[in-house]
C-alpha atoms as a PDB file:
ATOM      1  CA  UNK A   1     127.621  98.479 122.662  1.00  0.00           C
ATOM      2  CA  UNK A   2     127.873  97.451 119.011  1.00  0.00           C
ATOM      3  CA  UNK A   3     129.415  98.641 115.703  1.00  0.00           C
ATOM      4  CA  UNK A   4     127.456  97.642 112.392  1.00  0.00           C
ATOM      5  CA  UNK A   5     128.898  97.559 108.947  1.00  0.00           C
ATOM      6  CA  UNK A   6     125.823  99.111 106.797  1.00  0.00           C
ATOM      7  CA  UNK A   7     125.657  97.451 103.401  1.00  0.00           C
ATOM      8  CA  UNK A   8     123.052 100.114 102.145  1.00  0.00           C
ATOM      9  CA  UNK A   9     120.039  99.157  99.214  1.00  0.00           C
ATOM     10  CA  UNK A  10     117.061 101.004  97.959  1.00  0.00           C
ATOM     11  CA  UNK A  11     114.546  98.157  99.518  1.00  0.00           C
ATOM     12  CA  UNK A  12     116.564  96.169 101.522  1.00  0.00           C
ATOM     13  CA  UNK A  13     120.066  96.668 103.331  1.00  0.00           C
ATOM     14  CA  UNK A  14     122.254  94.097 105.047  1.00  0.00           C
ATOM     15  CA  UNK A  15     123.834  94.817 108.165  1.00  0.00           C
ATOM     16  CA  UNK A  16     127.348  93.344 109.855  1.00  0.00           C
ATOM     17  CA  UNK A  17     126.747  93.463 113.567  1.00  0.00           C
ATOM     18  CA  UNK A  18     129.544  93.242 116.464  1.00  0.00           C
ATOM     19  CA  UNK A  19     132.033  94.517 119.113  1.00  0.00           C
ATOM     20  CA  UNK A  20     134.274  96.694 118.702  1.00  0.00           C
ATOM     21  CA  UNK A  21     136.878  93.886 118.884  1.00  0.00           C
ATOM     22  CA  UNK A  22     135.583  92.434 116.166  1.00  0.00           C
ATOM     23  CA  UNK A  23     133.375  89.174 117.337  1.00  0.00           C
ATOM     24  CA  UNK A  24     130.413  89.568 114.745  1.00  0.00           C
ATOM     25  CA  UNK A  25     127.428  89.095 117.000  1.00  0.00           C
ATOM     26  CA  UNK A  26     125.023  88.923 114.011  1.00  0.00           C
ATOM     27  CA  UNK A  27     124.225  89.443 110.229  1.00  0.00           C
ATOM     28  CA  UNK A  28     120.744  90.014 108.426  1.00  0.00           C
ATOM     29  CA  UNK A  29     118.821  91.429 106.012  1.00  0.00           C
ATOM     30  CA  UNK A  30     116.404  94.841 107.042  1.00  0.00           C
ATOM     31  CA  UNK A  31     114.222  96.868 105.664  1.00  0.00           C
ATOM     32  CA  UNK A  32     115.750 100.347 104.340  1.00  0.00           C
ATOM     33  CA  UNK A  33     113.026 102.180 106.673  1.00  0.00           C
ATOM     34  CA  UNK A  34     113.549 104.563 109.469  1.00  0.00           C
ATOM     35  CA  UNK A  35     111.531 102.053 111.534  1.00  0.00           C
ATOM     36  CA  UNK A  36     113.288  99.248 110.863  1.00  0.00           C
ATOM     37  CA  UNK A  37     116.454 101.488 111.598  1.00  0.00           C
ATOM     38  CA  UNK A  38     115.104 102.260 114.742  1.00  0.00           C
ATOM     39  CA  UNK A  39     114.250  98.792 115.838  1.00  0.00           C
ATOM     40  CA  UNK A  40     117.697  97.599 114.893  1.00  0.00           C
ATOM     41  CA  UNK A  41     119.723 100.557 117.378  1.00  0.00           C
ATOM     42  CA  UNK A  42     117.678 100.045 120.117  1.00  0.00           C
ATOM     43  CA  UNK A  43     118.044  96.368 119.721  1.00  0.00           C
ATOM     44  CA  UNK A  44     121.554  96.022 119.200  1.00  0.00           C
ATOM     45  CA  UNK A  45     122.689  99.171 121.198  1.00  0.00           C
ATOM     46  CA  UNK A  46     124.425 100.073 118.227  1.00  0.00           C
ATOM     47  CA  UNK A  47     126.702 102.748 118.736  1.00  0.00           C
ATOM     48  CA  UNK A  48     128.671 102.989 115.603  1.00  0.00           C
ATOM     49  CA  UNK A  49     127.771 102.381 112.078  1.00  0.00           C
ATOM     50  CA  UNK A  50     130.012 102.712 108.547  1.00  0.00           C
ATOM     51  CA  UNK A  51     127.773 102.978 105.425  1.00  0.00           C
ATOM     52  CA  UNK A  52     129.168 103.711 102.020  1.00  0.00           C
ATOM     53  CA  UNK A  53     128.165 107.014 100.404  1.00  0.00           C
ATOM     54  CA  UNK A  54     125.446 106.697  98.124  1.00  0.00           C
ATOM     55  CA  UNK A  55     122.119 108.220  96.874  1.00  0.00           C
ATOM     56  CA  UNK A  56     120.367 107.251  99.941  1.00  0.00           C
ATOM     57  CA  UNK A  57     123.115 107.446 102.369  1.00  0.00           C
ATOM     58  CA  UNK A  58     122.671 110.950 103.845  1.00  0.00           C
ATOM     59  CA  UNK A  59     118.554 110.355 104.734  1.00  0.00           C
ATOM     60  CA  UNK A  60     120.205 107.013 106.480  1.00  0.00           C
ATOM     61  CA  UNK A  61     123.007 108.351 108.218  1.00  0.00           C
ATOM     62  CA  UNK A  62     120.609 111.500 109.978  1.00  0.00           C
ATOM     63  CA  UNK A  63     118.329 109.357 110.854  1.00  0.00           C
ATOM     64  CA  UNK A  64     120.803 107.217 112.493  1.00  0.00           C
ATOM     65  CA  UNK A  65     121.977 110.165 113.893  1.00  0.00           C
ATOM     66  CA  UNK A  66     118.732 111.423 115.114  1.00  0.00           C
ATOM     67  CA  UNK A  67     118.537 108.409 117.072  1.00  0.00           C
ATOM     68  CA  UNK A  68     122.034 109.273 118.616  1.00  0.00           C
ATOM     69  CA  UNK A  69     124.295 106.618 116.421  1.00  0.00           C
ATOM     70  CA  UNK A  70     128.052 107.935 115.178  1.00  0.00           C
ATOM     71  CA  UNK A  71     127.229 107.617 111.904  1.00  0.00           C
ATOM     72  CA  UNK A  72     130.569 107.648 109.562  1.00  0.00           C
ATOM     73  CA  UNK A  73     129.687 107.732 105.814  1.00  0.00           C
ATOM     74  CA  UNK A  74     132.750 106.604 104.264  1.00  0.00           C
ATOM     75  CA  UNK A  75     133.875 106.851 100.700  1.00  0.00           C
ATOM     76  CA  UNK A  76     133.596 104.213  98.181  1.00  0.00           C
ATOM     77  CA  UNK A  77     136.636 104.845  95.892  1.00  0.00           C
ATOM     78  CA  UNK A  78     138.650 104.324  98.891  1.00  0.00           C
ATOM     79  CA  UNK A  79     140.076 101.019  98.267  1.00  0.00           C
ATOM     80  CA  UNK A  80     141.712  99.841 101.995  1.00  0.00           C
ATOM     81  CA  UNK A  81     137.947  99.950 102.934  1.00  0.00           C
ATOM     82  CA  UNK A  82     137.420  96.949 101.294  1.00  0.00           C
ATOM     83  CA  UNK A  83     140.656  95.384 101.829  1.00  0.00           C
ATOM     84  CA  UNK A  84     139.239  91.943 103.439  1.00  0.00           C
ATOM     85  CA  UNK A  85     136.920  91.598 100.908  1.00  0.00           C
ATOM     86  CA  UNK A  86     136.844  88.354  98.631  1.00  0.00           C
ATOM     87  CA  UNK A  87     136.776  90.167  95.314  1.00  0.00           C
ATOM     88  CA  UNK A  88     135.949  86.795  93.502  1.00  0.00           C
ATOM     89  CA  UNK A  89     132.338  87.025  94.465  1.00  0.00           C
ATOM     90  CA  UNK A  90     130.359  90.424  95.342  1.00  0.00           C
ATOM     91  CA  UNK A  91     127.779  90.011  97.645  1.00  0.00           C
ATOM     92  CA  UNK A  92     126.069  92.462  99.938  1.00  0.00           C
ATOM     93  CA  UNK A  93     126.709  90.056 103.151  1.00  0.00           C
ATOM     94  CA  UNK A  94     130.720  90.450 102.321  1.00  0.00           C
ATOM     95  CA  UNK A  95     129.770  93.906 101.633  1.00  0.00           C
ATOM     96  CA  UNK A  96     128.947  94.824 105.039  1.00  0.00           C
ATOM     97  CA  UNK A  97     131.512  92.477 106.606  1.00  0.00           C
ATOM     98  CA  UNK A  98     133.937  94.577 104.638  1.00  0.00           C
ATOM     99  CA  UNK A  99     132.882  97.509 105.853  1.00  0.00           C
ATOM    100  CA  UNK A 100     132.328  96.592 109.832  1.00  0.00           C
ATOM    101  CA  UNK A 101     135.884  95.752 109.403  1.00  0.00           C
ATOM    102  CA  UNK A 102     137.022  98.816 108.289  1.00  0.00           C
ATOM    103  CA  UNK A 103     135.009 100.478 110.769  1.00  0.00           C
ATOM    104  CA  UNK A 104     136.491  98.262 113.559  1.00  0.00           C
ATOM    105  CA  UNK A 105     139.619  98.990 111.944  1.00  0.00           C
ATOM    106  CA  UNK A 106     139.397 102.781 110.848  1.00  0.00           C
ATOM    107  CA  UNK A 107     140.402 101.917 107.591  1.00  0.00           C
ATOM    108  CA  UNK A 108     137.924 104.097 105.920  1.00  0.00           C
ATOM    109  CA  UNK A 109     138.141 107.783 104.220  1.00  0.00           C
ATOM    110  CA  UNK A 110     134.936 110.128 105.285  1.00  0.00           C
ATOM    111  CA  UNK A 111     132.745 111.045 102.196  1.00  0.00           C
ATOM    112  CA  UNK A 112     132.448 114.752 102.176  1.00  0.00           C
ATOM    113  CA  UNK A 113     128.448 115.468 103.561  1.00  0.00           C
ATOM    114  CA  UNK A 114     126.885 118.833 102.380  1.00  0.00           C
ATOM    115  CA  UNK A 115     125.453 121.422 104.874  1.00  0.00           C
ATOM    116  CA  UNK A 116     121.421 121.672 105.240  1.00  0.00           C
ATOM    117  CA  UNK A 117     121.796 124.674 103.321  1.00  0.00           C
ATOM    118  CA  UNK A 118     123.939 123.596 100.415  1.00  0.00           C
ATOM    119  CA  UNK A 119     121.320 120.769  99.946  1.00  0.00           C
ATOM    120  CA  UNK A 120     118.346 123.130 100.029  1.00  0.00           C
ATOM    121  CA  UNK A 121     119.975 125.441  97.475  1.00  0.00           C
ATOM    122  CA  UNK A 122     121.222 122.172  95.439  1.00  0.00           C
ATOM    123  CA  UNK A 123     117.760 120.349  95.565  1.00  0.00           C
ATOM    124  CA  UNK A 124     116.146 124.227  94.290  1.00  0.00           C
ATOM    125  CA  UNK A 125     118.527 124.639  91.301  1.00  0.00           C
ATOM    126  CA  UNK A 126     117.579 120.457  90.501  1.00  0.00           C
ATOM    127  CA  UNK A 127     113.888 121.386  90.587  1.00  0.00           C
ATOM    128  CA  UNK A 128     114.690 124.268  88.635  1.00  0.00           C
ATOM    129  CA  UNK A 129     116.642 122.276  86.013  1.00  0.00           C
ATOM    130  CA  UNK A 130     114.594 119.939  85.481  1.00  0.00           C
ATOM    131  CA  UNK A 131     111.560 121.867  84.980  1.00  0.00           C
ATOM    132  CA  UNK A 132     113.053 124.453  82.509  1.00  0.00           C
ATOM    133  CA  UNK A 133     113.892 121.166  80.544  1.00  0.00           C
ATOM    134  CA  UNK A 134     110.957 120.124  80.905  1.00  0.00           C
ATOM    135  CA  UNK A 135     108.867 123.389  79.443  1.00  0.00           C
ATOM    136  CA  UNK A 136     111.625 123.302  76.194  1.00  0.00           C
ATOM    137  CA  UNK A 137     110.574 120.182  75.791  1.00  0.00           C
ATOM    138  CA  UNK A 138     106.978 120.362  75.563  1.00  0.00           C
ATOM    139  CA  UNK A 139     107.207 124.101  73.305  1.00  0.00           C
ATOM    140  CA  UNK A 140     108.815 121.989  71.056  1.00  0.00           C
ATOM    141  CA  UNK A 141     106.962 118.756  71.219  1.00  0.00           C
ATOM    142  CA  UNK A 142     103.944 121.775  70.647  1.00  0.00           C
ATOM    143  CA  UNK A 143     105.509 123.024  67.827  1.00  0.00           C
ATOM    144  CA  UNK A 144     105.744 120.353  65.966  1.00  0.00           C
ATOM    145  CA  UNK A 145     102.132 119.157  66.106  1.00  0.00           C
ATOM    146  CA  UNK A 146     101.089 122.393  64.633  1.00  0.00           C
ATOM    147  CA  UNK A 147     103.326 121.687  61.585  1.00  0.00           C
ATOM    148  CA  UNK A 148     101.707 118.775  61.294  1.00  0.00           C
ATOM    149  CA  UNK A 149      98.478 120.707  60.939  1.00  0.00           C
ATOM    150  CA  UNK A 150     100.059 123.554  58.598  1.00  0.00           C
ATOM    151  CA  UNK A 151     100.715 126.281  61.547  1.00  0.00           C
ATOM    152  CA  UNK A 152     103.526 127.849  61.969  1.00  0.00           C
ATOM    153  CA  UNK A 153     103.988 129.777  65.092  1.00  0.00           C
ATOM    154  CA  UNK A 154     106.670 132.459  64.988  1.00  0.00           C
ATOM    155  CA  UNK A 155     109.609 132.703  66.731  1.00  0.00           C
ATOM    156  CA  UNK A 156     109.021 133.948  70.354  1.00  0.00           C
ATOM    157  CA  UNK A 157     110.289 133.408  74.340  1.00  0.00           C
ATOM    158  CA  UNK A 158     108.975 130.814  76.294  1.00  0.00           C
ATOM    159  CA  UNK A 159     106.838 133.308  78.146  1.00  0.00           C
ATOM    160  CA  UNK A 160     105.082 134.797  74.871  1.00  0.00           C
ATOM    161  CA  UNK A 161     104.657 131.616  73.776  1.00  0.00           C
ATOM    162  CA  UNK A 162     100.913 130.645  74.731  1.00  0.00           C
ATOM    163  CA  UNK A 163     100.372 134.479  73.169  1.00  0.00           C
ATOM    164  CA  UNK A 164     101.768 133.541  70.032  1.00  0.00           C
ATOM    165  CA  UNK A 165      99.832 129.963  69.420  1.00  0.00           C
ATOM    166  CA  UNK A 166      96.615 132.205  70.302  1.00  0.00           C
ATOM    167  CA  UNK A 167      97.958 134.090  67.606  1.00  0.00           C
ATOM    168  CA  UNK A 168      98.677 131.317  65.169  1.00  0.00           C
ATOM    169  CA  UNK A 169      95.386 130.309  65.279  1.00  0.00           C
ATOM    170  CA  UNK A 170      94.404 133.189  62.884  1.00  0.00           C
ATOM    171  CA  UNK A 171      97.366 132.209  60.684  1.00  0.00           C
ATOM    172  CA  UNK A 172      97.746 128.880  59.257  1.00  0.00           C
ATOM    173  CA  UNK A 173     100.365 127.631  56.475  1.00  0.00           C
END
C-alpha cells in the first residue's frame, strides 16, 4: 500500500513514492502515459496519489481512477501544500516530495473537478469559439486580398458571404 506525490508534466512527470507514514520508498521520472501509469499502480500498489490541478490533470487523475487509485487533485494556490518545500530552488523532484507530504499530511485543498457533462458542454462552446474566430478571420483576411485586386465586396453576413464574392466578381473597383 503506497501513497505517491504526482509532480505532473506534459512529457514526463516525477513521482514521490511511500507509506503512509511517510518512509519514501522511491522517486523517479515516468512517462505521462496511461501505460506507464498503469505499470507504476500495479507496481507500487499505489493506493493514493495527490497531483496538482493542471491542464492535464483531470485525463490523469480518471485514469488513475479507472485503475481504482484515490485520486485527490489538489489546488495549487493553496500555499500549506507546499509548506516543506525549499523555495530557494524549484525542482520537480521537491515538487512531488512536497506534495506526497501534504498528501501524507492532508494538508491540501481539493481543486474543484467539473461533471462529464459540464466538460462536454464546455469543450462544445471551445470548438465553437474557436471556429467562429476562425471564419472572421479568414472573411477578412479574404477581403482584403480583393482590395488588393480593386474588388470590393459589399457588406454582407458571414453566411451570404461566398454569394456576395460570386457577386463581386462582376463588379470590380
Amino acid at each position: 500500500m503506497a501513497i505517491v506525490g504526482f509532480d505532473l508534466g506534459k512529457r514526463k512527470s516525477q513521482v514521490c513514492i511511500g507509506t503512509p507514514e511517510g518512509v519514501v520508498t522511491a522517486e523517479r521520472r515516468i512517462d505521462t502515459s496511461r501505460e506507464a501509469l498503469e505499470e507504476l499502480v500495479k507496481k507500487h500498489e499505489i493506493t493514493r496519489v495527490l497531483i496538482e490541478a493542471s491542464t492535464s490533470a483531470e485525463w490523469v487523475a480518471r485514469h488513475l481512477e479507472s485503475l481504482i487509485v484515490e485520486v485527490v487533485v489538489g489546488d495549487p494556490r493553496f500555499g500549506p501544500m507546499y509548506a516543506k518545500l525549499n523555495n530557494k530552488i524549484k525542482t520537480d523532484k521537491r515538487d512531488a516530495r512536497a506534495l506526497f507530504e501534504a498528501l501524507r499530511l492532508d494538508a491540501f485543498q481539493h481543486a474543484h473537478r467539473r461533471s462529464d457533462q459540464s466538460r462536454a458542454i464546455r469543450d462544445l462552446l471551445l470548438t465553437r469559439t474557436a471556429l467562429v474566430r476562425t471564419r472572421a478571420k479568414l472573411v477578412i483576411t479574404v477581403r482584403s486580398l480583393l482590395e488588393l485586386y480593386g474588388y470590393k465586396p459589399a457588406p454582407c453576413s458571414v453566411e451570404r458571404f461566398v454569394a456576395t464574392l460570386e457577386e463581386c466578381r462582376f463588379r470590380s473597383g
